[in-house]
PDB file of N, CA and C in Angstrom:
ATOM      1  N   UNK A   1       2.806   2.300 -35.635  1.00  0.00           N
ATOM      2  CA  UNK A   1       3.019   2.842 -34.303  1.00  0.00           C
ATOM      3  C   UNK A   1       3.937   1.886 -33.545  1.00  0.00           C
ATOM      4  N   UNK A   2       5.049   2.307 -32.450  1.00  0.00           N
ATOM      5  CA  UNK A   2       5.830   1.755 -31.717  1.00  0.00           C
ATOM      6  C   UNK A   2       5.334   0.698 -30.719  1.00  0.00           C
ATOM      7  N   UNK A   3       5.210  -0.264 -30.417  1.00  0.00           N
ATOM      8  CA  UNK A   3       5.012  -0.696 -29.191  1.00  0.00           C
ATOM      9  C   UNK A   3       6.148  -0.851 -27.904  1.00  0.00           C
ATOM     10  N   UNK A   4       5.226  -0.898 -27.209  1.00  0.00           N
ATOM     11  CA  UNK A   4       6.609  -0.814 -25.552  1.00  0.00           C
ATOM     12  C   UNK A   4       5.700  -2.326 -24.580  1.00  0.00           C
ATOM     13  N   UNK A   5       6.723  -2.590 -23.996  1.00  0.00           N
ATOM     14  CA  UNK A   5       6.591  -3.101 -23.027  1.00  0.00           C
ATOM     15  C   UNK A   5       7.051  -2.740 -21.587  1.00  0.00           C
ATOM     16  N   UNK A   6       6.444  -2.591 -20.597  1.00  0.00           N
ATOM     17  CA  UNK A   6       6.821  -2.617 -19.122  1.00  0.00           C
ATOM     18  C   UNK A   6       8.296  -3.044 -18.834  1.00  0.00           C
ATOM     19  N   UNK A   7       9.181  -2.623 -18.313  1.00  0.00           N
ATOM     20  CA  UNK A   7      10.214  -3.940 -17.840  1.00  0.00           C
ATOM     21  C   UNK A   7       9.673  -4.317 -16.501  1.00  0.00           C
ATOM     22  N   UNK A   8      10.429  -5.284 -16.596  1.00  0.00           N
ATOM     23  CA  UNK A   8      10.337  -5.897 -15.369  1.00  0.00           C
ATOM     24  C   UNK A   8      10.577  -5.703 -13.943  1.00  0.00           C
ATOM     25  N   UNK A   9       9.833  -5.396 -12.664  1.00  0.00           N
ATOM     26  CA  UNK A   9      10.214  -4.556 -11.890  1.00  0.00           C
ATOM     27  C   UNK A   9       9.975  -5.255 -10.113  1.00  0.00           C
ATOM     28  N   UNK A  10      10.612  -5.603  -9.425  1.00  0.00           N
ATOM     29  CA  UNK A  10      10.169  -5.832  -8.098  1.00  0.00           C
ATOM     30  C   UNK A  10       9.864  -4.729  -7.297  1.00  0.00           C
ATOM     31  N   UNK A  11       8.618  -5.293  -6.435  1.00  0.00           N
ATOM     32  CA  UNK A  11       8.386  -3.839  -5.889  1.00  0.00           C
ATOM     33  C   UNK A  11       8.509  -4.622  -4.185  1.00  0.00           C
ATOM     34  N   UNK A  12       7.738  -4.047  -2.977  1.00  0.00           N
ATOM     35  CA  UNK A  12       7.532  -4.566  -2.551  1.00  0.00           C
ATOM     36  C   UNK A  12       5.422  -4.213  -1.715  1.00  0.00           C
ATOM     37  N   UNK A  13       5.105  -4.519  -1.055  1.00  0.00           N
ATOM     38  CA  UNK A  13       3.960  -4.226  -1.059  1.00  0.00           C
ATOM     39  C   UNK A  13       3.089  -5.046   0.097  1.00  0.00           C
ATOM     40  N   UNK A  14       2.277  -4.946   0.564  1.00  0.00           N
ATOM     41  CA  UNK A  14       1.255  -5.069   1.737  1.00  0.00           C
ATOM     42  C   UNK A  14       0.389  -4.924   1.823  1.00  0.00           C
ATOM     43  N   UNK A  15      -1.058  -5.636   2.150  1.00  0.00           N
ATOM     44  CA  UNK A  15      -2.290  -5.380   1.728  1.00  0.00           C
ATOM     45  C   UNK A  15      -2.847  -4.993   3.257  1.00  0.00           C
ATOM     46  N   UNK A  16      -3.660  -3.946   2.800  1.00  0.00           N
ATOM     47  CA  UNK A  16      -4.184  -3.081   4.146  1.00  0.00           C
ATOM     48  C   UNK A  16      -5.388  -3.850   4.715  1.00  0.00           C
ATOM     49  N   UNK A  17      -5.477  -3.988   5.755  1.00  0.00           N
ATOM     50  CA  UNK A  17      -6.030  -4.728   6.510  1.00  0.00           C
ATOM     51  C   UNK A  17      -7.513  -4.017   6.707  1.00  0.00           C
ATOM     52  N   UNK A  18      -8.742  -4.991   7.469  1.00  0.00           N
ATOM     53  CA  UNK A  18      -9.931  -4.488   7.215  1.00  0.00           C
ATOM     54  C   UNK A  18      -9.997  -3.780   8.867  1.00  0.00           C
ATOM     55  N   UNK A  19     -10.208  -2.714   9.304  1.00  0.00           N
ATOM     56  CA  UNK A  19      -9.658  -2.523  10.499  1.00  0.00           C
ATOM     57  C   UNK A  19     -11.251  -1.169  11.462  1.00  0.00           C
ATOM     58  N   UNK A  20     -12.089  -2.141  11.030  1.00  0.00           N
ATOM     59  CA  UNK A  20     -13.975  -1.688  11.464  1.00  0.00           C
ATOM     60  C   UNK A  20     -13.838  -1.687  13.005  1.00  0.00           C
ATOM     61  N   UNK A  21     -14.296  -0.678  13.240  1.00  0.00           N
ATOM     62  CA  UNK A  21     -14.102  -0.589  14.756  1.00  0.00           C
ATOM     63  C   UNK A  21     -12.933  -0.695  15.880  1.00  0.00           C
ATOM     64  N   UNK A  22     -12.087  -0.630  15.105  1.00  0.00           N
ATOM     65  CA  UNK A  22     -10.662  -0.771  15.970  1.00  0.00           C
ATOM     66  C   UNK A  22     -10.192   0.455  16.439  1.00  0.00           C
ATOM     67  N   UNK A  23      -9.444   0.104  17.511  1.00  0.00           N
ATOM     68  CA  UNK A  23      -8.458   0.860  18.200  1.00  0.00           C
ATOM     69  C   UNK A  23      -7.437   1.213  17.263  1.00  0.00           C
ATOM     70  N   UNK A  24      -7.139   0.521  16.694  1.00  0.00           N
ATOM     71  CA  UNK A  24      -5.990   1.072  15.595  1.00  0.00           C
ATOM     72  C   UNK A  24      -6.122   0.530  14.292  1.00  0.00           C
ATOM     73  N   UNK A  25      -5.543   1.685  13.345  1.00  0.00           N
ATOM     74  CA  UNK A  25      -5.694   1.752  12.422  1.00  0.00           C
ATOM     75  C   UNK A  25      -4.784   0.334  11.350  1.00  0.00           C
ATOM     76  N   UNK A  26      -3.507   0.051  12.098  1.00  0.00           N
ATOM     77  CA  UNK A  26      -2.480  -0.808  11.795  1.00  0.00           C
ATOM     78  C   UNK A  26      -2.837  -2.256  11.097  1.00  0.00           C
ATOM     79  N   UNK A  27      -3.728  -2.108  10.522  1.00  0.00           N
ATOM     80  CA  UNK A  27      -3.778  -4.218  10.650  1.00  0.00           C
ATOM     81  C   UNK A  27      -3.566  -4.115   8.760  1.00  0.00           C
ATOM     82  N   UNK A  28      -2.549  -5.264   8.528  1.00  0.00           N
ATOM     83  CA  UNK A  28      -2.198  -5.671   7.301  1.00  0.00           C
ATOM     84  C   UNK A  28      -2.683  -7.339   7.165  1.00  0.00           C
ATOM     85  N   UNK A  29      -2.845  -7.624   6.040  1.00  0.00           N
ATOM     86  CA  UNK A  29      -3.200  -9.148   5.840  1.00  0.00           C
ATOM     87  C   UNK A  29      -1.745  -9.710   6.177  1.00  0.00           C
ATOM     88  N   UNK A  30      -1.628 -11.017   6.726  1.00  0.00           N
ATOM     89  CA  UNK A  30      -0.720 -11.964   6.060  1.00  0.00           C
ATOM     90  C   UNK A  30       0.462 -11.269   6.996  1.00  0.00           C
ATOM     91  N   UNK A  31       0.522 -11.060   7.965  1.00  0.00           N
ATOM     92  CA  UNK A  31       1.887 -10.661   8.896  1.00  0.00           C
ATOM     93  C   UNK A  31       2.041  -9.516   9.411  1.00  0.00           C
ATOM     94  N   UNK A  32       3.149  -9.055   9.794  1.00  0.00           N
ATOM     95  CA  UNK A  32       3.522  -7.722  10.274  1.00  0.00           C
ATOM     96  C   UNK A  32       3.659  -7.046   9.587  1.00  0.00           C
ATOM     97  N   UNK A  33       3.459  -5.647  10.130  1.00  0.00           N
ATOM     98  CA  UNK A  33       3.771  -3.998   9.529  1.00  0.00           C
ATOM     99  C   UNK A  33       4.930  -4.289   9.027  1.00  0.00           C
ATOM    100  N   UNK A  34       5.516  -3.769   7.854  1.00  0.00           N
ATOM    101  CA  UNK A  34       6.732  -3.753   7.331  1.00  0.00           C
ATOM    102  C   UNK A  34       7.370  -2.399   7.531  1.00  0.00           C
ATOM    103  N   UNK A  35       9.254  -2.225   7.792  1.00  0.00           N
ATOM    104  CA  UNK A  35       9.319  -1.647   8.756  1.00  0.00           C
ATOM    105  C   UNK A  35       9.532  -0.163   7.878  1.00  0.00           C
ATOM    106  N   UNK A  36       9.317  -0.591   6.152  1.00  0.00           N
ATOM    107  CA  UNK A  36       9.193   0.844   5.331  1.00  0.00           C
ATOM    108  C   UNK A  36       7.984   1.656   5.689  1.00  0.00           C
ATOM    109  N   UNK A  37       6.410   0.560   6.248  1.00  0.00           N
ATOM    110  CA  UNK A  37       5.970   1.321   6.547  1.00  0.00           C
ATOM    111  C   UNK A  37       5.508   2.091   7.412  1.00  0.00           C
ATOM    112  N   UNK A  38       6.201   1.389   8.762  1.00  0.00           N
ATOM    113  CA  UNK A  38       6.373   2.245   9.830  1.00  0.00           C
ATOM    114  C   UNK A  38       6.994   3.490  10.089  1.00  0.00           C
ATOM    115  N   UNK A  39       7.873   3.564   8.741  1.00  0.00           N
ATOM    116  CA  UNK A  39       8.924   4.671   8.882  1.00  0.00           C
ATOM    117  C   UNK A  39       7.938   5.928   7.945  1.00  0.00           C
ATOM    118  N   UNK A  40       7.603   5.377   7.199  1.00  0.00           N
ATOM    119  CA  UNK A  40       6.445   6.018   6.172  1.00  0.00           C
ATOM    120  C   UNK A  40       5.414   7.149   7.474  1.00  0.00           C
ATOM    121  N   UNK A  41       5.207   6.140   8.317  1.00  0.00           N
ATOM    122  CA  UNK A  41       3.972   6.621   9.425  1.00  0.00           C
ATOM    123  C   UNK A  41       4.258   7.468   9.994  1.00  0.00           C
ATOM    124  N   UNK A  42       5.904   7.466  10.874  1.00  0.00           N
ATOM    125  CA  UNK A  42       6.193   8.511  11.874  1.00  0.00           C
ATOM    126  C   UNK A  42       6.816   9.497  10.851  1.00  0.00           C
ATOM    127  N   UNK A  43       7.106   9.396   9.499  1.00  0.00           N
ATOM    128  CA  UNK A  43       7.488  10.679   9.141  1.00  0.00           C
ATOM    129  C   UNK A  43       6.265  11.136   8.616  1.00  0.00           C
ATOM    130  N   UNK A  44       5.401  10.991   8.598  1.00  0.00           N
ATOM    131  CA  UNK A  44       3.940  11.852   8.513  1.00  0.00           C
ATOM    132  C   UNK A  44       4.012  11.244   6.495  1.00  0.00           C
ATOM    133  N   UNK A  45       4.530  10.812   5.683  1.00  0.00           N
ATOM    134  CA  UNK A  45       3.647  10.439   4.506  1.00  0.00           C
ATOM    135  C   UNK A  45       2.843   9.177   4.922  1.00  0.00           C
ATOM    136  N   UNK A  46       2.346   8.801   5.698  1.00  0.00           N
ATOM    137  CA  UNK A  46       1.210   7.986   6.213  1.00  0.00           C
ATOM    138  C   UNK A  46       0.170   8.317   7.146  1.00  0.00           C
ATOM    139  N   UNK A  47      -0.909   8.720   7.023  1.00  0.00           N
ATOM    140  CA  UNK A  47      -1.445   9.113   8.074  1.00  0.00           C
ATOM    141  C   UNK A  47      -2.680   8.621   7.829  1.00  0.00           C
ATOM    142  N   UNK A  48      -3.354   8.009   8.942  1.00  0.00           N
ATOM    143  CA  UNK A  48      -4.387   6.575   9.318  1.00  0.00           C
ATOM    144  C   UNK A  48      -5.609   7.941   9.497  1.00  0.00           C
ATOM    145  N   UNK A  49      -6.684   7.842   9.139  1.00  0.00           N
ATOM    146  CA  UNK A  49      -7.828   8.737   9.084  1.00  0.00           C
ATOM    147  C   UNK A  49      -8.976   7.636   9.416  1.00  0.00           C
ATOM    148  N   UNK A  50      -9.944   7.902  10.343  1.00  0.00           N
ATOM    149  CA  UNK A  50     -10.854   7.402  10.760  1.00  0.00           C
ATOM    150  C   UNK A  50     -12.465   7.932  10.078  1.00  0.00           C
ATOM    151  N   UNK A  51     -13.062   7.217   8.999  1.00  0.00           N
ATOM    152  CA  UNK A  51     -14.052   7.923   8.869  1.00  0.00           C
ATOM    153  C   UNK A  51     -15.382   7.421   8.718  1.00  0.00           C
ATOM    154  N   UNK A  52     -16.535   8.302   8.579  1.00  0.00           N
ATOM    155  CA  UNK A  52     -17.820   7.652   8.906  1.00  0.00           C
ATOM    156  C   UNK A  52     -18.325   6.511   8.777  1.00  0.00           C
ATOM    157  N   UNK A  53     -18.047   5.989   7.801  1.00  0.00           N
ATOM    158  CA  UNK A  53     -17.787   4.705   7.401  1.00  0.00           C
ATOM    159  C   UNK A  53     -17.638   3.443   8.298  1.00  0.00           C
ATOM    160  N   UNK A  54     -17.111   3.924   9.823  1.00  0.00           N
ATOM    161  CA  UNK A  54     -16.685   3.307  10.482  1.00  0.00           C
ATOM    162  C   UNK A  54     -15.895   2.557  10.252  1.00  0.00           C
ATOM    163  N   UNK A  55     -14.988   2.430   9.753  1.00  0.00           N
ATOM    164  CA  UNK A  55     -13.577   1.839   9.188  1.00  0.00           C
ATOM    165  C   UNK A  55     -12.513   2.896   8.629  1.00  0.00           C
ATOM    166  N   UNK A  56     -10.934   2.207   9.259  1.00  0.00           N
ATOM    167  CA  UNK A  56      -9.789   3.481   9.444  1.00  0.00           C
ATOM    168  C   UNK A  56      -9.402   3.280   7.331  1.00  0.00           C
ATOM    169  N   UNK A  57      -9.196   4.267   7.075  1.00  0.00           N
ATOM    170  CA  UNK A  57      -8.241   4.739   6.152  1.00  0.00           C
ATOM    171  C   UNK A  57      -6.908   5.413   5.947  1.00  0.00           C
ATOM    172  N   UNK A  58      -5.805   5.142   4.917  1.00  0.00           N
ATOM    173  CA  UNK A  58      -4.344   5.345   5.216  1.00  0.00           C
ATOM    174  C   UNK A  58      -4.829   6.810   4.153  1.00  0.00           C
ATOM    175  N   UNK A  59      -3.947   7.879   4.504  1.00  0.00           N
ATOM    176  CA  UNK A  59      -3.537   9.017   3.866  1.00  0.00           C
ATOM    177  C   UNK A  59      -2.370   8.919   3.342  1.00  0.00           C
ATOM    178  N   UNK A  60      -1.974   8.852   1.924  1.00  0.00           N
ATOM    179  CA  UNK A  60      -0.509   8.376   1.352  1.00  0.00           C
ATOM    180  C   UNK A  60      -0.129   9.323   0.637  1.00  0.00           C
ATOM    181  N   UNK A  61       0.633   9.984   1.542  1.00  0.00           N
ATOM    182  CA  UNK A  61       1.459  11.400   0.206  1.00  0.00           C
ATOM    183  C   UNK A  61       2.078  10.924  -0.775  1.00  0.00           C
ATOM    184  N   UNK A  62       1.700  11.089  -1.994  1.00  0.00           N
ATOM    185  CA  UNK A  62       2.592  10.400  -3.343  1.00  0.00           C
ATOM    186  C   UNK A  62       2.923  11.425  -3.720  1.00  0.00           C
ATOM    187  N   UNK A  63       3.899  11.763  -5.026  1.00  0.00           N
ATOM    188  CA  UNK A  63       4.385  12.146  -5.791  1.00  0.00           C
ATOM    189  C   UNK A  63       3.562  12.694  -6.667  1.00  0.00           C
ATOM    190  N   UNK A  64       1.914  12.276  -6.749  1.00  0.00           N
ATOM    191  CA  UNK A  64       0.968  13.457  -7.571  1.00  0.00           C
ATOM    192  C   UNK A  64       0.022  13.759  -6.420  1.00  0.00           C
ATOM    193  N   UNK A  65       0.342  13.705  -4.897  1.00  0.00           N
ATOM    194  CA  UNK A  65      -0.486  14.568  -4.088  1.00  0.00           C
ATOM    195  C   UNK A  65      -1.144  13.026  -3.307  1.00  0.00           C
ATOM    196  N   UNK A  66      -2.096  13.541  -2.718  1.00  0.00           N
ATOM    197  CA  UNK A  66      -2.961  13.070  -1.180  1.00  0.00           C
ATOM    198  C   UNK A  66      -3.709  11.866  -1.927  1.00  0.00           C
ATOM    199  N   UNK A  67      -2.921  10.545  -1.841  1.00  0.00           N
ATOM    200  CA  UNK A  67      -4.186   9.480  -2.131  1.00  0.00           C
ATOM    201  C   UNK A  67      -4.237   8.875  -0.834  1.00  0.00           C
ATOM    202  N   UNK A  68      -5.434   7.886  -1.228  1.00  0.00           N
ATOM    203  CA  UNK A  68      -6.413   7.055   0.288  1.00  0.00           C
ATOM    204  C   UNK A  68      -6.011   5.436  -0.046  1.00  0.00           C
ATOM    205  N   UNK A  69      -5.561   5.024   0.585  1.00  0.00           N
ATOM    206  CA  UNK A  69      -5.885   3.398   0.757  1.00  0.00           C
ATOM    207  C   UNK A  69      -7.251   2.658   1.635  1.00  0.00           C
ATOM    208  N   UNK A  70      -8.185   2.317   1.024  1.00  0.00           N
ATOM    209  CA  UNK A  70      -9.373   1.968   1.510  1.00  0.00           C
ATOM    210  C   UNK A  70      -8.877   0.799   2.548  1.00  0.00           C
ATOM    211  N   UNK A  71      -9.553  -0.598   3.422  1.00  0.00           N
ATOM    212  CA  UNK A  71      -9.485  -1.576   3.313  1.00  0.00           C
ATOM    213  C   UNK A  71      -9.538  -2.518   2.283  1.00  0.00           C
ATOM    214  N   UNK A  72      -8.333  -3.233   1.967  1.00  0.00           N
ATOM    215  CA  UNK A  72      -8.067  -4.072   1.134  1.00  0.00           C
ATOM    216  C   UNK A  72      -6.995  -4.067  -0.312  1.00  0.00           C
ATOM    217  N   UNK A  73      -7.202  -2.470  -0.474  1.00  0.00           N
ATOM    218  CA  UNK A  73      -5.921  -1.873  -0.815  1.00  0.00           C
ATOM    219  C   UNK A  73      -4.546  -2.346  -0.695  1.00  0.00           C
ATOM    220  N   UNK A  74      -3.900  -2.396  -1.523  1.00  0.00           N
ATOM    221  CA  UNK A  74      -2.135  -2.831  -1.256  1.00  0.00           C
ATOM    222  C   UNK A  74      -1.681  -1.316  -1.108  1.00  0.00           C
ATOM    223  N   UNK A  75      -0.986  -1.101  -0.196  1.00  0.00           N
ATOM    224  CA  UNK A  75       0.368  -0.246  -0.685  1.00  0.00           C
ATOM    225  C   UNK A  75       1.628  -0.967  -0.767  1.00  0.00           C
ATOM    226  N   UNK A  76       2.343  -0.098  -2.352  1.00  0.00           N
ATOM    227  CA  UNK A  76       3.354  -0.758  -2.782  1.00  0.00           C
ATOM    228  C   UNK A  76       3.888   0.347  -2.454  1.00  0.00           C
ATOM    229  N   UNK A  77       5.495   0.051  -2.341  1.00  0.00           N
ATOM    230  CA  UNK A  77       6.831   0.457  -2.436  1.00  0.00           C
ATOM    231  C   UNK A  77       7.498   0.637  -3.494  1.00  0.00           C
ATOM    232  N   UNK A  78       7.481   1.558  -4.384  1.00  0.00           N
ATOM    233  CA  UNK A  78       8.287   1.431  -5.674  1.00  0.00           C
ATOM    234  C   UNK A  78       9.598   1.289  -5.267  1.00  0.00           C
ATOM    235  N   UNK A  79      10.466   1.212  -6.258  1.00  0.00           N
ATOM    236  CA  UNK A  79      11.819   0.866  -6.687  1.00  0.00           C
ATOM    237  C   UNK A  79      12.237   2.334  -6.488  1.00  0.00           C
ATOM    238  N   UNK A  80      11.826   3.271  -6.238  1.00  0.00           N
ATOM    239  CA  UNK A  80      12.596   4.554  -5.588  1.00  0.00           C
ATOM    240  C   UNK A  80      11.962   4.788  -4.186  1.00  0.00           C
ATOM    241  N   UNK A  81      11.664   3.900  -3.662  1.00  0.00           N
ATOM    242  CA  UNK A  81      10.953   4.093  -2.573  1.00  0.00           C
ATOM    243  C   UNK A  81       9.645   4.886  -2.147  1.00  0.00           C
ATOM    244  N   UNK A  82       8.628   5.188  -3.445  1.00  0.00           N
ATOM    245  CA  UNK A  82       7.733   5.721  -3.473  1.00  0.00           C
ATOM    246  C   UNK A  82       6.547   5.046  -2.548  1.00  0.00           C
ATOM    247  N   UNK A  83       5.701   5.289  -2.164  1.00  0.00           N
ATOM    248  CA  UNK A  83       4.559   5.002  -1.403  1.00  0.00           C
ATOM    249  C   UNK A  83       3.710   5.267  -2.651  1.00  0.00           C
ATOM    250  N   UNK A  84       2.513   4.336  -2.781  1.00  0.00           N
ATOM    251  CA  UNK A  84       1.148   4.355  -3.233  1.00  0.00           C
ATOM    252  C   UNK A  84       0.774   3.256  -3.409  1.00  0.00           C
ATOM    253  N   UNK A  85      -1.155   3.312  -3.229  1.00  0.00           N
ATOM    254  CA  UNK A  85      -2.093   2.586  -2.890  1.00  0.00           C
ATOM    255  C   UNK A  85      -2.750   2.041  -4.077  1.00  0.00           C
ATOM    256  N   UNK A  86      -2.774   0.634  -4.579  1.00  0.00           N
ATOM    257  CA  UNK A  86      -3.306   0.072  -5.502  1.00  0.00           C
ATOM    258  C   UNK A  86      -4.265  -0.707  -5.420  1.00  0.00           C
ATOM    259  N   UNK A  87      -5.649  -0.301  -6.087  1.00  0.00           N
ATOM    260  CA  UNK A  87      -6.791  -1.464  -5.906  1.00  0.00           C
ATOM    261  C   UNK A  87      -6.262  -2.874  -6.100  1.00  0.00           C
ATOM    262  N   UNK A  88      -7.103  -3.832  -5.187  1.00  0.00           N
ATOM    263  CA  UNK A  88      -7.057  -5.151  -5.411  1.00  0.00           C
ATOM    264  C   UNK A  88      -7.047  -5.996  -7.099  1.00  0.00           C
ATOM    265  N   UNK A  89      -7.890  -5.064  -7.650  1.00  0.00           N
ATOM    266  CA  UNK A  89      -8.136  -5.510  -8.827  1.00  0.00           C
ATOM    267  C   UNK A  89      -7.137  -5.260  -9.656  1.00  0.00           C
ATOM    268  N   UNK A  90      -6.577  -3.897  -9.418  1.00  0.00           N
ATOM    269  CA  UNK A  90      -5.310  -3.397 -10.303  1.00  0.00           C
ATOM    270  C   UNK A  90      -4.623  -3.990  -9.902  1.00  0.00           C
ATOM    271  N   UNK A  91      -3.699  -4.630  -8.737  1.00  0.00           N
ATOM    272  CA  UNK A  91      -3.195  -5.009  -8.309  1.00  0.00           C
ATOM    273  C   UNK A  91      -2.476  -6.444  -8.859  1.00  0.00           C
ATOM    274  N   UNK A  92      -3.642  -7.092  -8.684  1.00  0.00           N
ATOM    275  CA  UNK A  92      -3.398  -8.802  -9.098  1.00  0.00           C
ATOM    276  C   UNK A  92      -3.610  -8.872 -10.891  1.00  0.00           C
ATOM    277  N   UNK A  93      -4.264  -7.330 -11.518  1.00  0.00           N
ATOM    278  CA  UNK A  93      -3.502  -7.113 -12.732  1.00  0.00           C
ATOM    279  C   UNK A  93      -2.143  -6.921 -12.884  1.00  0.00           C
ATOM    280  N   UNK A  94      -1.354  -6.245 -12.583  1.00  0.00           N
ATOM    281  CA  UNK A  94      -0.212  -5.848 -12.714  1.00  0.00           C
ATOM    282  C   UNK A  94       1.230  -6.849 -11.712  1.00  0.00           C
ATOM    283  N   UNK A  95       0.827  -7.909 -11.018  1.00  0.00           N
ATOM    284  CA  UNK A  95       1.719  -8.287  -9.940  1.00  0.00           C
ATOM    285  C   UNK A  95       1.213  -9.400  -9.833  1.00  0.00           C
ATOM    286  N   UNK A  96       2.841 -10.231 -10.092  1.00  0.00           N
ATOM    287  CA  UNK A  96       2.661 -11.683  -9.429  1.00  0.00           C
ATOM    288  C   UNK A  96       3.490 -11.957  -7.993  1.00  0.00           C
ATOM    289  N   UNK A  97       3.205 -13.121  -7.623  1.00  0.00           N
ATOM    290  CA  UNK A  97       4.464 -13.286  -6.314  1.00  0.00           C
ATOM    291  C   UNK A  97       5.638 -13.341  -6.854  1.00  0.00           C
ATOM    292  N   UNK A  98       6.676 -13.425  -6.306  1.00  0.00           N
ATOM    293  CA  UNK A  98       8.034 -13.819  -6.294  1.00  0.00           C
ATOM    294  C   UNK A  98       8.397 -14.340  -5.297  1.00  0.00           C
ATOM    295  N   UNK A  99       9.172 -15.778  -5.218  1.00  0.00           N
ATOM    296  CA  UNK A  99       9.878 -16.522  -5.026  1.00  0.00           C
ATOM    297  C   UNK A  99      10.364 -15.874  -3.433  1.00  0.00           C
ATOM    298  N   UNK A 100      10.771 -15.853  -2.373  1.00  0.00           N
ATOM    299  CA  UNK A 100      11.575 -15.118  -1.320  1.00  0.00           C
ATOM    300  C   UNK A 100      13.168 -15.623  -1.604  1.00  0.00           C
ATOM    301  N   UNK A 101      13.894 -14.918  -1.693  1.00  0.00           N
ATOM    302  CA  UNK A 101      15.671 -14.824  -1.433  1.00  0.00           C
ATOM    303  C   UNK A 101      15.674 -16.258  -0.473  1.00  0.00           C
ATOM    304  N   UNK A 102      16.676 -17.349  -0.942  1.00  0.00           N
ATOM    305  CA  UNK A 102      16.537 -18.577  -0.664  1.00  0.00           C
ATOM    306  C   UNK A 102      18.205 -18.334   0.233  1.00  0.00           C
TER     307      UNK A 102
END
């Protein structure tokens, strides 16, 4: 049987903030809203849902339909500019840092 490997891919990405009882849904770890995903928000594939739970959740239109970003969740940015929400665990499986543009 063939084997494959992944190539290699930068994405970019943001971990959703824990956001219990808030006024807004907005809080990311580690800095500001990034401004893909502000743009994500006002064109409606983002939409912040408040539920029993008492803590806000992101609504992320992908490319196979309606996923949720819990708290703690990353959403990444693919390399075509896709939106979707990756567990923590999957996450720090699949992704290391990179270096910032020097």
């Amino acid at each position: 049987m063939a084997r494959y490997r992944m190539k290699p891919v930068e994405i970019e990405a943001v971990q959703y903030g824990l956001a219990e009882y808030s006024d807004t849904p907005w809080e990311v770890r580690g800095g500001e809203i990034p401004q893909w995903l502000q743009d994500a928000a006002r064109e409606g594939i983002v939409v912040p849902e408040f539920r029993s739970e008492d803590y806000w959740y992101l609504k992320i239109r992908t490319r196979e339909g309606e996923m949720y970003a819990s708290p703690d969740d990353w959403i990444v940015r693919g390399v075509q500019g896709e939106l979707y929400p990756v567990r923590p665990e999957a996450f720090s499986a699949a992704y290391e840092a990179v270096a910032p543009d020097a």
